[in-house]
Structure formats: C-alpha cells, structure tokens
N, C-alpha and C. Protein backbone atom coordinates (compact mmCIF):
# COMPACT_ATOMS: atom_id res chain seq x y z
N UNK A 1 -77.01 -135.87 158.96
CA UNK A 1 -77.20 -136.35 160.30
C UNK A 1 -78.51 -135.82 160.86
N UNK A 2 -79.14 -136.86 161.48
CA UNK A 2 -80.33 -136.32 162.19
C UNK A 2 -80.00 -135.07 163.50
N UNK A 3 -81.10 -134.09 162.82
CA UNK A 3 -80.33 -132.76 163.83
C UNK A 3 -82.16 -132.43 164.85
N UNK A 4 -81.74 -132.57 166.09
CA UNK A 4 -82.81 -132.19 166.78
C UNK A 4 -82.56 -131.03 168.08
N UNK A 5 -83.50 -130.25 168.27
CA UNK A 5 -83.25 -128.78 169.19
C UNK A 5 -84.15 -128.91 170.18
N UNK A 6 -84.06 -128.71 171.50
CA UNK A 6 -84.76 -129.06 172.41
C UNK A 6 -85.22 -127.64 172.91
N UNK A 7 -86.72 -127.40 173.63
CA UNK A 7 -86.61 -126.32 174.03
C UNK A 7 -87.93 -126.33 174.92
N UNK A 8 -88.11 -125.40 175.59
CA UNK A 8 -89.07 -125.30 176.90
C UNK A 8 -88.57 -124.95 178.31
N UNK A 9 -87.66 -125.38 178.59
CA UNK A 9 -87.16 -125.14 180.04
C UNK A 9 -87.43 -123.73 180.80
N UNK A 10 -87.37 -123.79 181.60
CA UNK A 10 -86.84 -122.40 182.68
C UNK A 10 -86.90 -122.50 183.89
N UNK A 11 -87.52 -122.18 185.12
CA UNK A 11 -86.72 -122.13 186.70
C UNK A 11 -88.73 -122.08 186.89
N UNK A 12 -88.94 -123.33 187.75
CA UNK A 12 -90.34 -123.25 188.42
C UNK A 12 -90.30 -124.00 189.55
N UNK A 13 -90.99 -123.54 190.47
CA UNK A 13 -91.64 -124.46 191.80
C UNK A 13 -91.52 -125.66 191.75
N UNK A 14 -91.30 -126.28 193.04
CA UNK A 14 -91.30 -127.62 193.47
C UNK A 14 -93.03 -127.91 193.28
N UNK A 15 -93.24 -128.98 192.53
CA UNK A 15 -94.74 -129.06 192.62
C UNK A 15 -95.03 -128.55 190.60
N UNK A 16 -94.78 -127.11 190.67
CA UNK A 16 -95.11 -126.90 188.94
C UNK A 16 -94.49 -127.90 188.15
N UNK A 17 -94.93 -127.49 186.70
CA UNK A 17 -94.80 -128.19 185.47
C UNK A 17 -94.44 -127.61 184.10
N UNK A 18 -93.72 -128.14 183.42
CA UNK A 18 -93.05 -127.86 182.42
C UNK A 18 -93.36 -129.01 181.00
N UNK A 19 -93.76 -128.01 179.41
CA UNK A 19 -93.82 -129.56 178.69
C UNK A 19 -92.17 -129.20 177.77
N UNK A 20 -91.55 -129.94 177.18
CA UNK A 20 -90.24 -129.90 176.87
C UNK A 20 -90.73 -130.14 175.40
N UNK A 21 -90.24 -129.45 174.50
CA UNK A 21 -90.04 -129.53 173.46
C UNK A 21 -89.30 -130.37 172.53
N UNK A 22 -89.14 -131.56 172.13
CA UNK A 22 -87.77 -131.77 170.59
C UNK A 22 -88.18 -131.87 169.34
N UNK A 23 -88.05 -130.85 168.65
CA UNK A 23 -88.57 -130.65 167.14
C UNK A 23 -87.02 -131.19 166.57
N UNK A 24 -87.53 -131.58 164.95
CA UNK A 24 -86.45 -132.28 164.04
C UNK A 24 -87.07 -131.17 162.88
N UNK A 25 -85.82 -131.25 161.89
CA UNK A 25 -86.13 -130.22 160.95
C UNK A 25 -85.47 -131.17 159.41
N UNK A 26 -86.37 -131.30 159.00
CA UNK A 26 -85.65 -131.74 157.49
C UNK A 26 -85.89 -133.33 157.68
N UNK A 27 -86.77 -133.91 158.27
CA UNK A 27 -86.92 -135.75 158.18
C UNK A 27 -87.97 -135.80 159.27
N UNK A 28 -89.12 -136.62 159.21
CA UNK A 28 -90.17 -137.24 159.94
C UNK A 28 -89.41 -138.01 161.46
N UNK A 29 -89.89 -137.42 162.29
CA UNK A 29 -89.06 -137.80 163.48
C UNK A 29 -90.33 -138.86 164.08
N UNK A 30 -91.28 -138.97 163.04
CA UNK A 30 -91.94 -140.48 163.80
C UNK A 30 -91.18 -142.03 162.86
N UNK A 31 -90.06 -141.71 161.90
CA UNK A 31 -89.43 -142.53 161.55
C UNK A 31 -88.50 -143.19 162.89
N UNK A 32 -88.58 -142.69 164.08
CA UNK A 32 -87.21 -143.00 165.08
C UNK A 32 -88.39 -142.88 166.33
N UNK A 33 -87.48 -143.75 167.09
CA UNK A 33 -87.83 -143.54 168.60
C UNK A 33 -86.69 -141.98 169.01
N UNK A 34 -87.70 -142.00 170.21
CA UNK A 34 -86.82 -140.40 170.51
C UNK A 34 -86.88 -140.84 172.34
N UNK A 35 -85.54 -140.31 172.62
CA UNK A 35 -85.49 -140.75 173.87
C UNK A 35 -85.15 -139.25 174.55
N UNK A 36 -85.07 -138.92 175.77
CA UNK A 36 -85.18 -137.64 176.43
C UNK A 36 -83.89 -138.32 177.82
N UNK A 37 -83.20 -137.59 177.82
CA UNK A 37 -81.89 -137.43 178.73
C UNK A 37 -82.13 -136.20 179.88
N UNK A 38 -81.37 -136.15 180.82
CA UNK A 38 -81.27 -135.24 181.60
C UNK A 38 -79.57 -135.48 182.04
N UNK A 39 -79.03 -134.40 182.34
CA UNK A 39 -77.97 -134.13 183.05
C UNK A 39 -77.50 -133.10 183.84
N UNK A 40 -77.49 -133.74 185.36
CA UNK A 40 -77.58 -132.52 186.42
C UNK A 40 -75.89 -132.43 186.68
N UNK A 41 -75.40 -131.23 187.46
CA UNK A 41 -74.46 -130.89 187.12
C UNK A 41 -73.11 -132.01 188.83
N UNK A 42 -72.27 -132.79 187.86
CA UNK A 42 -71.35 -133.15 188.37
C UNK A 42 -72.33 -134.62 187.70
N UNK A 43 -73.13 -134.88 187.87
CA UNK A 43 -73.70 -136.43 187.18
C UNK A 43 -73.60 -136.61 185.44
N UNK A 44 -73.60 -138.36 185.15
CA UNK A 44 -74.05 -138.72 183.98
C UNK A 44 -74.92 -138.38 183.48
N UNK A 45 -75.17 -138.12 181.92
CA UNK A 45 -76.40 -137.95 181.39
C UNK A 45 -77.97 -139.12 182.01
N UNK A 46 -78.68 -139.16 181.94
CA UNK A 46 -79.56 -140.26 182.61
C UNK A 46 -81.04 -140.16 182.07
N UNK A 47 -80.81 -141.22 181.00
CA UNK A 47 -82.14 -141.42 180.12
C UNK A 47 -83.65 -141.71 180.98
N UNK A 48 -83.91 -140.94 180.91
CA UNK A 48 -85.56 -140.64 181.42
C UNK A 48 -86.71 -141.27 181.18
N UNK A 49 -86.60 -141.47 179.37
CA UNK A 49 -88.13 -141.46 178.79
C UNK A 49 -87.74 -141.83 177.65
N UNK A 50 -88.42 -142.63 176.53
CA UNK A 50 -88.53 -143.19 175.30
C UNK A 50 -89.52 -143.52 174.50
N UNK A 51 -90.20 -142.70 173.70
CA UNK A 51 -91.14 -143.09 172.70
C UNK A 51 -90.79 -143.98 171.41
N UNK A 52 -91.36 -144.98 171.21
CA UNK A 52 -91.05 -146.09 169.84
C UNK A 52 -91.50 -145.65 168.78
N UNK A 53 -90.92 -145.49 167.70
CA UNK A 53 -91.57 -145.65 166.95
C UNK A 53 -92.39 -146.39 165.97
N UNK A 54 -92.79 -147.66 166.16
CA UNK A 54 -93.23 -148.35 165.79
C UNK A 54 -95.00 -148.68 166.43
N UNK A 55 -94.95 -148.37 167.44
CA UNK A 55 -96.01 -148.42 167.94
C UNK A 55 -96.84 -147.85 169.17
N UNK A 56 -95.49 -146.83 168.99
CA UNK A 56 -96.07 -145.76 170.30
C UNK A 56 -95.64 -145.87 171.47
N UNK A 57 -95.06 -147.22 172.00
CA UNK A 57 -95.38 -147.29 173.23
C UNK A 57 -94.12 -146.51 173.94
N UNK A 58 -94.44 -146.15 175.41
CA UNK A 58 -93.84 -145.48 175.91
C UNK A 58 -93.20 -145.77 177.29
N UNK A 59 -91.83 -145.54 177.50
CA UNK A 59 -90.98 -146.39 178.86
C UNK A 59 -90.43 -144.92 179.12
N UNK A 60 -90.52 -144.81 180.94
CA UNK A 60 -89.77 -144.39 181.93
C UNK A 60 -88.92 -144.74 182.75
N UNK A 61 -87.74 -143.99 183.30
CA UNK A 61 -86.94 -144.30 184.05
C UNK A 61 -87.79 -144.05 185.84
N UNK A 62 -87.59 -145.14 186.63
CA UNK A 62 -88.59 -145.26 187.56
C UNK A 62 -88.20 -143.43 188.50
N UNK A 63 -87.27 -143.03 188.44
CA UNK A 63 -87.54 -141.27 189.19
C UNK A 63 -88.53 -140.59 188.18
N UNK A 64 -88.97 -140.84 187.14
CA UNK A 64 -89.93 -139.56 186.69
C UNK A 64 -91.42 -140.66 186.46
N UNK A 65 -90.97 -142.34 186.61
CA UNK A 65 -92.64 -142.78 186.36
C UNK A 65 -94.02 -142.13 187.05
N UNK A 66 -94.93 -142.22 186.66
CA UNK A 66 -95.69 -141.49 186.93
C UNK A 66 -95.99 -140.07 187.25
N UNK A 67 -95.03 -139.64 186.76
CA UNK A 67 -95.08 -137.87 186.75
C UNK A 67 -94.90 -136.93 185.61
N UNK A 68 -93.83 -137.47 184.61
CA UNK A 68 -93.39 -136.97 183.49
C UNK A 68 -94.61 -138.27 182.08
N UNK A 69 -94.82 -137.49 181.04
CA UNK A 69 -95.70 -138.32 180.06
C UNK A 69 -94.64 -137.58 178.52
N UNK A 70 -94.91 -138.85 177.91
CA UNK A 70 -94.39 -138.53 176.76
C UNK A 70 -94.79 -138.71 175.49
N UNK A 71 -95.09 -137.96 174.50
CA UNK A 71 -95.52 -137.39 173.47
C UNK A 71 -95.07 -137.18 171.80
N UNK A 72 -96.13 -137.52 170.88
CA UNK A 72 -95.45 -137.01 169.47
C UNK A 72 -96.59 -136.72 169.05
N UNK A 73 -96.45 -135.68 168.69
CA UNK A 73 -97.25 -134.81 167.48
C UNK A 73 -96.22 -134.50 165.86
N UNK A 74 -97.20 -135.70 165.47
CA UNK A 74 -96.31 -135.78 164.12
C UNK A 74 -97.31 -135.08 162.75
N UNK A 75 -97.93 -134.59 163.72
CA UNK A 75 -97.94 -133.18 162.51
C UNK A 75 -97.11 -131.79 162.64
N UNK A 76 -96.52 -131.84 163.68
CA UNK A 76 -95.58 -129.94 164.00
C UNK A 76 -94.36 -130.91 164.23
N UNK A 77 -94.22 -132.33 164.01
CA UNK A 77 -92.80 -133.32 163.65
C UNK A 77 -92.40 -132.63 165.17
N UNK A 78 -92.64 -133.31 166.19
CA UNK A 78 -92.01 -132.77 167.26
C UNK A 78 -92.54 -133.60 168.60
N UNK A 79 -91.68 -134.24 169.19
CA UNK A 79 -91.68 -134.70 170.79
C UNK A 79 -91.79 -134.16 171.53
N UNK A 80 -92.69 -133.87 172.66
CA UNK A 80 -92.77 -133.57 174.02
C UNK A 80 -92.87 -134.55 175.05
N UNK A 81 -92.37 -133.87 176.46
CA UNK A 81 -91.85 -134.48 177.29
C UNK A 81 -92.95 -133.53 178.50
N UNK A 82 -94.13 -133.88 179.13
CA UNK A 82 -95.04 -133.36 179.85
C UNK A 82 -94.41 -133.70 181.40
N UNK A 83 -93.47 -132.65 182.05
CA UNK A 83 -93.12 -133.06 183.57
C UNK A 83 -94.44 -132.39 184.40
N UNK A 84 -94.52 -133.33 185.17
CA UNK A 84 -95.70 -132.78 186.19
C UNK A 84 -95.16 -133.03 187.72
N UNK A 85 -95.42 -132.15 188.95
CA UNK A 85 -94.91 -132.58 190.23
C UNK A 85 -93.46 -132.66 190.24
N UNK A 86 -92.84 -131.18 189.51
CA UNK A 86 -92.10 -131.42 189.75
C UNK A 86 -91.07 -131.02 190.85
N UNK A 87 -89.90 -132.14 191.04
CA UNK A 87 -88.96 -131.88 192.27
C UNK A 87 -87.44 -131.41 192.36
N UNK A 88 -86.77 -130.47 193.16
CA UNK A 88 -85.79 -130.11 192.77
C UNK A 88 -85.13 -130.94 192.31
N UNK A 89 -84.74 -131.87 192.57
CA UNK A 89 -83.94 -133.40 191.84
C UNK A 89 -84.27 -133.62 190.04
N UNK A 90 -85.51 -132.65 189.63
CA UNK A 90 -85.52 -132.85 188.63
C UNK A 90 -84.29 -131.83 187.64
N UNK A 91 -83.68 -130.81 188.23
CA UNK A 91 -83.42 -129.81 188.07
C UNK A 91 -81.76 -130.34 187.30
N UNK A 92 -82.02 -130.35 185.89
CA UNK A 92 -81.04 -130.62 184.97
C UNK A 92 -80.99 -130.21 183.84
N UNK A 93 -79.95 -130.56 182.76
CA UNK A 93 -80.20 -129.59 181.46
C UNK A 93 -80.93 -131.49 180.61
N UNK A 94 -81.74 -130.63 179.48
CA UNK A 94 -82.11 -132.34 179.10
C UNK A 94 -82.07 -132.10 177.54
N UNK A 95 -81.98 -133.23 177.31
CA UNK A 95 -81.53 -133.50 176.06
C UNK A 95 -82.67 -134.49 174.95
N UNK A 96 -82.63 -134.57 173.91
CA UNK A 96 -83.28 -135.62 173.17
C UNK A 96 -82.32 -136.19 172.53
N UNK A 97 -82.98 -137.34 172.00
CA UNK A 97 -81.50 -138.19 171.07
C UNK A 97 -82.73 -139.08 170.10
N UNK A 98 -82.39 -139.47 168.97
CA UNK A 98 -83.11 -140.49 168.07
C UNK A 98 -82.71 -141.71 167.77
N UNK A 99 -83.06 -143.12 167.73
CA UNK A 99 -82.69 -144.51 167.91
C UNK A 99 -83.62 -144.90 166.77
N UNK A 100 -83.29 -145.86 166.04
CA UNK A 100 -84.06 -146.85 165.76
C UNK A 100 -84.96 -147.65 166.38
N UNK A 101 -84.96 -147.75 167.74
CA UNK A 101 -85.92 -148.34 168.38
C UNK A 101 -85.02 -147.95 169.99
N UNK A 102 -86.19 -148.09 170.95
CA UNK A 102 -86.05 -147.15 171.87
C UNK A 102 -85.14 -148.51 172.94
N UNK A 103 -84.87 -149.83 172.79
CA UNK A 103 -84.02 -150.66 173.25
C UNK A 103 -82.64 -150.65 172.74
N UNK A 104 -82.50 -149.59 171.31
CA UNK A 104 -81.15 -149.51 170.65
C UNK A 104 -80.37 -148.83 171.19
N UNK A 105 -79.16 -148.69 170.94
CA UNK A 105 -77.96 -148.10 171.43
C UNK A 105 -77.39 -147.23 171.33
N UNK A 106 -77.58 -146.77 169.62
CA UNK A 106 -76.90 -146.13 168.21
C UNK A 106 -77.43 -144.99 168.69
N UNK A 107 -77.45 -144.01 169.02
CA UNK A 107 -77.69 -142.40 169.20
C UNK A 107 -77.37 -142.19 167.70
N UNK A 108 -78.26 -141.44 166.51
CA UNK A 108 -78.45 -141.24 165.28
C UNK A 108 -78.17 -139.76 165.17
N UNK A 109 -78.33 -138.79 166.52
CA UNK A 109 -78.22 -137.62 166.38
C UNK A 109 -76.98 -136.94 167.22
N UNK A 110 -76.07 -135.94 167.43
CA UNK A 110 -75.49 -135.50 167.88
C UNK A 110 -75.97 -134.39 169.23
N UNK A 111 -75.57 -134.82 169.90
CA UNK A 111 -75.51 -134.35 171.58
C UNK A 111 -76.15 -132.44 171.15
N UNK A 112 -77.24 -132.05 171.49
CA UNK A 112 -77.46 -130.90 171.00
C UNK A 112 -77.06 -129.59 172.42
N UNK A 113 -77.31 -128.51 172.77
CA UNK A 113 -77.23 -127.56 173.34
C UNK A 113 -78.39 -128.30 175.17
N UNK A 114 -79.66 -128.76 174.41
CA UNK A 114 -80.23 -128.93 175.38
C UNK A 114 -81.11 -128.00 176.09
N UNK A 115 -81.76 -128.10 177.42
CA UNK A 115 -82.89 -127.18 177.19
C UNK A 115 -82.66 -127.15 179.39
N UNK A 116 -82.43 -126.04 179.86
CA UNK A 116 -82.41 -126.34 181.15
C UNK A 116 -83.69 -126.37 182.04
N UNK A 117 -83.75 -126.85 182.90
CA UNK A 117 -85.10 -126.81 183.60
C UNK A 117 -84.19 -127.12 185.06
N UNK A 118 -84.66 -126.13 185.89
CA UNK A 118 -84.44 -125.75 187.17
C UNK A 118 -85.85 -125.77 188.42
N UNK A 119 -85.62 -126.65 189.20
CA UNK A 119 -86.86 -126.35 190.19
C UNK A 119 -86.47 -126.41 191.57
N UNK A 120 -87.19 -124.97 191.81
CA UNK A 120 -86.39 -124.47 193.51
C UNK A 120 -87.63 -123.20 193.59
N UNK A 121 -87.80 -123.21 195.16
CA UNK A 121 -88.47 -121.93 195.65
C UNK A 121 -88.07 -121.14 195.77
C-alpha cells in the first residue's frame, strides 16, 4: 500500500507561514496525484489542494486559493504544501492522500497520523 507521512506543522501567527511536508517512501510519488486534506476539530476532513500527476497542474479549494501553493520535488520524492497569510480558520490537522488523478476518488493510501498546524496570537 502506498504509505505517505506528513510533516511541518506547529502553532504560528495570524498572517505567518508554514510549508507542509508529504514524503512517500518505497515508490515515485510523481507516479500519483497527491491531494492535501485538512481537518479542524468537530468538522469533515476538507480537501484543500491537488497536484496531477500527469502534468502538473494544480487545483485549490476556494478558502486557501491564492494563499496556499502546491509543490513536488521529485527528486527528495516529496509534496509540499506552501501556506502563506495564514488565518486562524486555517488551524487543522492535515493530511495527504494519493489518486490516480487528482478528479479520482480511490484514496490509494491509508489515512496517516497527519501533521497539525495551529494559527492564533
């Protein structure tokens, strides 16, 4: 099973920035789109962001458009997730997941630990 670990988070200012980590270990994670989740506490998980793999291109969920950018460096095989401006509302645990294509359905990887990111003064 595709196994991916998310990591970067911690507790910053309304306004600071955070880049989020999802490394894969053991398979080329530019074989898959990789999508980035958030889940704040009492809410649904709520897909954010999606890189394709086929051609790069990249879709947001309209609360982080233009603030959050998303990323593969497929030489350290690993996704980032660049939040900028960010607002307490961003303040959830987040997740990555891998698809065949970033319109698919099939989650390929299992729900991991996740990575928290908190923003408050």
């Amino acid at each position: 099973q595709v196994q991916l670990v998310e990591s970067g988070g911690g507790l910053v200012q309304p306004g600071g920035s955070l880049r989020l980590s999802c490394a894969a270990s053991g398979f080329p994670l530019d074989d898959f789109a990789i999508r980035w989740f958030r889940q704040a506490p009492g809410k649904e998980r709520e897909g954010i962001s999606c890189i394709s793999s086929s051609d790069g291109n990249s879709y947001y969920a309209d609360s982080v458009k233009g603030r959050f950018t998303i990323s593969r460096d497929n030489a350290k095989n690993t996704v980032y997730l660049q939040m900028n401006s960010l607002k307490p509302e961003d303040t959830a645990t987040y997740y990555c997941a891998a698809h065949w294509r970033c319109g698919g359905a099939h989650r390929l990887n299992s729900w991991g630990q996740g990575t928290q990111v908190t923003v408050s003064s």
